[in-house]
Structures are given as structure tokens and as C-alpha cells.
C-alpha atoms as a PDB file:
ATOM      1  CA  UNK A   1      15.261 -15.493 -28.079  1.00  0.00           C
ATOM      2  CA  UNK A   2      12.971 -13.194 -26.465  1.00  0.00           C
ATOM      3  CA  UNK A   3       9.480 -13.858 -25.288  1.00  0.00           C
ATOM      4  CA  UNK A   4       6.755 -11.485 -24.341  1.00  0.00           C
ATOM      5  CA  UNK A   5       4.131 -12.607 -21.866  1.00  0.00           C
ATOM      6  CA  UNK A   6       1.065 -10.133 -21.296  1.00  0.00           C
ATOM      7  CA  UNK A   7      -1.232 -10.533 -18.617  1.00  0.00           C
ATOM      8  CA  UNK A   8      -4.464  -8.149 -18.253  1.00  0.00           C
ATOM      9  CA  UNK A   9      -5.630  -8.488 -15.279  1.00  0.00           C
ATOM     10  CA  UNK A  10      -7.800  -5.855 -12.971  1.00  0.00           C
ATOM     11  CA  UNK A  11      -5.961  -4.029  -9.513  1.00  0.00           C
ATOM     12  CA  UNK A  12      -8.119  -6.281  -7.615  1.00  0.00           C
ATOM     13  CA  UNK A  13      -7.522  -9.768  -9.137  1.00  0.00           C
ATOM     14  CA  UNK A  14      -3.626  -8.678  -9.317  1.00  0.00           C
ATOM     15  CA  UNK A  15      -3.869  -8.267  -5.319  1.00  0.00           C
ATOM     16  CA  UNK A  16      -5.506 -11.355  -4.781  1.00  0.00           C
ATOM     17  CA  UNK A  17      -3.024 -13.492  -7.192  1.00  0.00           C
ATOM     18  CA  UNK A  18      -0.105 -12.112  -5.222  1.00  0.00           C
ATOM     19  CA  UNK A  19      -1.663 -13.000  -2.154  1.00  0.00           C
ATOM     20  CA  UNK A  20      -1.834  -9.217  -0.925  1.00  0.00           C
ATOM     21  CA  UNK A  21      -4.489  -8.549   1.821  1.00  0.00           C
ATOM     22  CA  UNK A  22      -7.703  -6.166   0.741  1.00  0.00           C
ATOM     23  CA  UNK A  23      -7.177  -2.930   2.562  1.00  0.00           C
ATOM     24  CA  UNK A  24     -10.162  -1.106   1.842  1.00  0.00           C
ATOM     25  CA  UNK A  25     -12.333  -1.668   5.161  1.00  0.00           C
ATOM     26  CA  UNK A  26      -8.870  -0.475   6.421  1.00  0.00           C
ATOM     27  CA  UNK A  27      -8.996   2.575   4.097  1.00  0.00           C
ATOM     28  CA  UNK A  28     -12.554   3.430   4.645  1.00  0.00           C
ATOM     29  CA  UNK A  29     -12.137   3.534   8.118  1.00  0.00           C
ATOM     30  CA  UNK A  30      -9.291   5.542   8.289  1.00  0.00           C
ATOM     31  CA  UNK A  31     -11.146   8.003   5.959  1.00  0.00           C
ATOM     32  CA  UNK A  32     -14.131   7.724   8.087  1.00  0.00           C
ATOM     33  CA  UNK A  33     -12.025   8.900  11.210  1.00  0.00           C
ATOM     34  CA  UNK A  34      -9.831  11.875   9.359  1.00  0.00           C
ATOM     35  CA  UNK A  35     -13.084  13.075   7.982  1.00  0.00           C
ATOM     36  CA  UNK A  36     -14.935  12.822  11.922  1.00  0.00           C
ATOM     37  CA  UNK A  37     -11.471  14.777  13.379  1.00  0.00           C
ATOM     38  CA  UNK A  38     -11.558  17.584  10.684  1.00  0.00           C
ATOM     39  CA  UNK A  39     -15.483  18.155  10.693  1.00  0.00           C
ATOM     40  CA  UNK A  40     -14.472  18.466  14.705  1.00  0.00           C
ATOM     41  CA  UNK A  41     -12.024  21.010  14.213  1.00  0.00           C
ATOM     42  CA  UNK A  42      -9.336  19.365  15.956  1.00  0.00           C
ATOM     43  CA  UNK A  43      -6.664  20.943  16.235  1.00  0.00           C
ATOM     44  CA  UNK A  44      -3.142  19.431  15.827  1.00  0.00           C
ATOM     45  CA  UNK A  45      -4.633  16.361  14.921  1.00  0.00           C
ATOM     46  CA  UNK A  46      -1.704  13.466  13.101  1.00  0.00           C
ATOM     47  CA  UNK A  47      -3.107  11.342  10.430  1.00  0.00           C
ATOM     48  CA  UNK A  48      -0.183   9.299  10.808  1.00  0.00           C
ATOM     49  CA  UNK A  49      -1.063   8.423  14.764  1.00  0.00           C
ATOM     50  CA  UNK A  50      -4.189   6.767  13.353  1.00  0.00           C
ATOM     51  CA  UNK A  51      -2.667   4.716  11.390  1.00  0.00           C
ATOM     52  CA  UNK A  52      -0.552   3.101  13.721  1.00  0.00           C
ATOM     53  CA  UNK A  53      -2.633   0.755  15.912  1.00  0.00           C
ATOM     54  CA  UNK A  54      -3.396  -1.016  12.643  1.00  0.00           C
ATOM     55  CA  UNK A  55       0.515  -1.365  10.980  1.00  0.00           C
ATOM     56  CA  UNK A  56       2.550  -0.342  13.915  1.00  0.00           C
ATOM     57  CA  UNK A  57       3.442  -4.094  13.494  1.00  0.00           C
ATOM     58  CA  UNK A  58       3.823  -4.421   9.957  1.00  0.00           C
ATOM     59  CA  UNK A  59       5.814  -1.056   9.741  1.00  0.00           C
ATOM     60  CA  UNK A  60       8.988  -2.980   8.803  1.00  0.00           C
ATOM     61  CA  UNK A  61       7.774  -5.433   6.408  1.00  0.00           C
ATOM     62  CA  UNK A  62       5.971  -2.115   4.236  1.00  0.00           C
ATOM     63  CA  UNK A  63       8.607  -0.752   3.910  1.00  0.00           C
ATOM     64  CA  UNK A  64      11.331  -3.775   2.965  1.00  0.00           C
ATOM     65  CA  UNK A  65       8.344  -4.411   0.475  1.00  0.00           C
ATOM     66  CA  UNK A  66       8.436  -0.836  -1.092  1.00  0.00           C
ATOM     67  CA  UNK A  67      12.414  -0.697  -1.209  1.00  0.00           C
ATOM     68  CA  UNK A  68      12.328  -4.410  -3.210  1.00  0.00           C
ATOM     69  CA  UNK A  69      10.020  -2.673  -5.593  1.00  0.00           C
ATOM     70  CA  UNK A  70      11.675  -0.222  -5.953  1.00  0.00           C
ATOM     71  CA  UNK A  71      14.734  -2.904  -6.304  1.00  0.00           C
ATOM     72  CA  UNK A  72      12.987  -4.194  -8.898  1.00  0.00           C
ATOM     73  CA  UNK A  73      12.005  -1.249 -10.590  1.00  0.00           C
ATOM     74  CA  UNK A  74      15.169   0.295 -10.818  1.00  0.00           C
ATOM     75  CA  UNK A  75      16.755  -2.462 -12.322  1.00  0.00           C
ATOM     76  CA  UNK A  76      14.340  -3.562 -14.939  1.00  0.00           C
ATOM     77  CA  UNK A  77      15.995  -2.714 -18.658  1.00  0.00           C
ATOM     78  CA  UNK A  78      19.166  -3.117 -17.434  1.00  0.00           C
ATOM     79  CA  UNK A  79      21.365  -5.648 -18.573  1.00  0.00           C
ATOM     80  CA  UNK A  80      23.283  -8.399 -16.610  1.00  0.00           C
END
């Protein structure tokens, strides 16, 4: 027996069933403050050291989240 299930569903209302926090005043801000750095000329400026006061804590749960994705991903169609 196989069964299909189909679910359309928007980005946004698929974050929010998973329980996934919205990240775009995050996002915006981070934009906001690579865009101010560059305009400045900056030199030897690190994206990456901006983002770190906000996930320096979360760090290791991002990325055991991205490798069971990719768990996940890399397993689907294949058989048991």
C-alpha cells in the first residue's frame, strides 16, 4: 500500500507549524549593518563577526539541524 499525502502550505506558515523562530528582524538588521560597513568603506570588515553576538549560542544546534536534514535528505528514496 502506498499513500501520498500533499500539503501546500506557504514558507511562512511551514516555519510557524514546525515551530521555527521568524528571523527576518534578524535578517534585516544584519543587512542594515553590512550595507552601513560597505557604504563606510571599511576595510577588512567580517560579515561573519556580526553575526555572532546573535547565534554564537545557537552555533551548535544550526548546525546538528542542517546535518539531520541533510540526514534526511540523503536518505529519502532509499529503501530499508
Amino acid at each position: 500500500m502506498k499513500v501520498n499525502v500533499e500539503i501546500d502550505m506557504t514558507p511562512d506558515e511551514f516555519r510557524k507549524a514546525m515551530g521555527l523562530p521568524d528571523v527576518q528582524p534578524l535578517q534585516e538588521e544584519l543587512m542594515r549593518r553590512i550595507q552601513e560597513q560597505m557604504e563606510a568603506g571599511v576595510e577588512g570588515y567580517d560579515a561573519l563577526s556580526l553575526l555572532k553576538p546573535f547565534v554564537s549560542q545557537s552555533f551548535d544546534s544550526v548546525n546538528t539541524y542542517q546535518k539531520m536534514m541533510m540526514d534526511l535528505m540523503s536518505s529519502y528514496g532509499k529503501s530499508s
